[in-house]
Protein backbone atom coordinates (compact mmCIF):
# COMPACT_ATOMS: atom_id res chain seq x y z
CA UNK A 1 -14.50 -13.70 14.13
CA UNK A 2 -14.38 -11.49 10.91
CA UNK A 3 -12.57 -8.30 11.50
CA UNK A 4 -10.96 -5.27 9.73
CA UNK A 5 -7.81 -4.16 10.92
CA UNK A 6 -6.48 -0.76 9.85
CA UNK A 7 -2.71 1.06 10.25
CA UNK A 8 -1.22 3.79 8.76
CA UNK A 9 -2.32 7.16 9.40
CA UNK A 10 -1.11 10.03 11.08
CA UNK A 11 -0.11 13.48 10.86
CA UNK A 12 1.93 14.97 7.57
CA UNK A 13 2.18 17.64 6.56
CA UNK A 14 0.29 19.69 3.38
CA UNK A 15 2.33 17.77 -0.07
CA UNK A 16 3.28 14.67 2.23
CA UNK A 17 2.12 11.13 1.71
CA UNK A 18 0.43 8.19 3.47
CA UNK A 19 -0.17 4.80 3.18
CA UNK A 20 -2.94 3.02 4.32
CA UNK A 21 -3.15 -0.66 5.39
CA UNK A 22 -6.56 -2.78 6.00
CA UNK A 23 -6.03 -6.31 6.76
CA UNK A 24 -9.35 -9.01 6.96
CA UNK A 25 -8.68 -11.57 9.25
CA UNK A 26 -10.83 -14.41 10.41
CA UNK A 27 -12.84 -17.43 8.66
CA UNK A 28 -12.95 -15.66 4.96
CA UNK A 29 -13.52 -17.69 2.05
CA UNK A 30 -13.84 -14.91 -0.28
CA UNK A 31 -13.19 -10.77 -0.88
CA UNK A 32 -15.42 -8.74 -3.04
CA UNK A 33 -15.34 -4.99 -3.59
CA UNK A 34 -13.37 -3.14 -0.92
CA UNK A 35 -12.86 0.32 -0.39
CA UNK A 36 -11.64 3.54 1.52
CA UNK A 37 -14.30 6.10 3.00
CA UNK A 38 -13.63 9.23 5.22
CA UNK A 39 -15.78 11.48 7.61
CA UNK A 40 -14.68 14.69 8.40
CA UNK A 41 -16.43 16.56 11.87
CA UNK A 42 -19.59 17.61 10.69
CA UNK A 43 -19.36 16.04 7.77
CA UNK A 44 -21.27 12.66 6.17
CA UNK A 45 -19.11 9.66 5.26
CA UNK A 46 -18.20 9.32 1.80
CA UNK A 47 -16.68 6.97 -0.76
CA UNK A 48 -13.01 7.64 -1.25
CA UNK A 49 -11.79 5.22 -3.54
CA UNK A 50 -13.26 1.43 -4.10
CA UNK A 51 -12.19 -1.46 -5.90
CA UNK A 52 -13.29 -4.80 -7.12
CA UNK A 53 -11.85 -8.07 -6.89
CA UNK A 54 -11.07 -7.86 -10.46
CA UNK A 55 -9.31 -4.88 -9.85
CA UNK A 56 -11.23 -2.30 -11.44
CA UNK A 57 -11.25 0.98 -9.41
CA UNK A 58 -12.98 4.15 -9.13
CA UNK A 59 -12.62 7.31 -6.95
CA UNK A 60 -13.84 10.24 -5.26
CA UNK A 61 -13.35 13.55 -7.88
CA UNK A 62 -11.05 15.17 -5.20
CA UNK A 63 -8.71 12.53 -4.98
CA UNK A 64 -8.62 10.66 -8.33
CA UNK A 65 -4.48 11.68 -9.96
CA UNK A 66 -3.51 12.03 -5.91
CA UNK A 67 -5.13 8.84 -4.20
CA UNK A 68 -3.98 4.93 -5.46
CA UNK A 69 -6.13 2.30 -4.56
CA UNK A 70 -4.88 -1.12 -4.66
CA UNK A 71 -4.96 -5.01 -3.56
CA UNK A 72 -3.15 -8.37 -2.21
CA UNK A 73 -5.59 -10.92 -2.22
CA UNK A 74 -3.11 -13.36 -0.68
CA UNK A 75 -3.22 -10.93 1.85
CA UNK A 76 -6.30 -9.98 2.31
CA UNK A 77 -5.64 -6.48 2.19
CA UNK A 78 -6.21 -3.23 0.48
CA UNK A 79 -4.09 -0.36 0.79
CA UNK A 80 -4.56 3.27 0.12
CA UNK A 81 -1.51 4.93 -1.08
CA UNK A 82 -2.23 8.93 -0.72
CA UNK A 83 -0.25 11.43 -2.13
CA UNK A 84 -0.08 15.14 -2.38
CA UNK A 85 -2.05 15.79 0.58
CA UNK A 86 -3.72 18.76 1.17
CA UNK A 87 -5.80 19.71 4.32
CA UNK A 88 -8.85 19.01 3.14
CA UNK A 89 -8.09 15.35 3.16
CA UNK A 90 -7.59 15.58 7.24
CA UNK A 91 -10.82 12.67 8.09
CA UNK A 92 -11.05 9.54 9.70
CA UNK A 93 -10.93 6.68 7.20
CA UNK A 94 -12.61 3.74 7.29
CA UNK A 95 -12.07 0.46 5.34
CA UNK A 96 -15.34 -1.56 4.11
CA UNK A 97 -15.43 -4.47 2.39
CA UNK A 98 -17.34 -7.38 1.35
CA UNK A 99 -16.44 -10.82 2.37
CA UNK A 100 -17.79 -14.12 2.40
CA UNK A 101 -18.05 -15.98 5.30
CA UNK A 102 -18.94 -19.30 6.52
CA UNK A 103 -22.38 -17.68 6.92
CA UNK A 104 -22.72 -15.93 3.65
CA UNK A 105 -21.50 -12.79 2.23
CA UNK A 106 -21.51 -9.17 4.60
CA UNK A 107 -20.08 -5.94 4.72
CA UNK A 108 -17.35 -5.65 7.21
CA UNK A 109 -15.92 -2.25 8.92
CA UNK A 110 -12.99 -1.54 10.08
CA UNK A 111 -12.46 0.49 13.54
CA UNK A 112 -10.87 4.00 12.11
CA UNK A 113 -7.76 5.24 10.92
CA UNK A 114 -7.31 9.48 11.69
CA UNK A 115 -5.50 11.28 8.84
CA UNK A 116 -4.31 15.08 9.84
CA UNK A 117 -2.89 17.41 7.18
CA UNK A 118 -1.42 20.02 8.34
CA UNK A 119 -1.39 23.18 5.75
């Protein structure tokens, strides 16, 4: 069974940082783009920060010179190293990705990671 598995958040305080963890596990021959989102309560999901399996990134306008993206493909993992955080960032984030599996090539989401800034 495919699954996402994400660690790392929490509550910091406004300025502090966090690191994100999402780990694929399961029959995976293959990683493609993967990426951070976050919902906020009342809010609609939205693309934090993504990046390829070449390693080319991009990045929500709010968080691009705060927010680091990054990859172990050994690992399967992608981490999301935020810094500077302010409470506007306070969401749940969610890792997606796009693997390929035995039965072909899906999107895959992880269960939820809640990130609190306190100001």
């Amino acid at each position: 069974q495919v699954q996402l598995v994400e660690s790392g958040g929490g509550l910091v305080q406004a300025g502090g940082s966090l690191r994100l963890s999402c780990a694929a596990s399961g029959s995976i021959f293959g990683l493609n783009v993967m990426g951070w989102y976050r919902q906020a309560p009342g809010k609609q999901r939205e693309l934090v920060a993504a990046i390829t399996s070449r390693g080319r990134t991009n990045y929500l306008d709010s968080v691009k010179g705060r927010f680091t993206i990054s990859r172990d493909n050994a690992k399967n993992t992608v981490y999301l190293q935020m810094n500077s955080l302010i409470p506007e960032d306070t969401a749940a984030y969610y890792c997606n990705a796009l693997l390929l599996t035995g039965s072909g090539q899906y999107y895959y989401w992880g269960q939820g990671t809640q990130v609190t800034v306190s100001s």
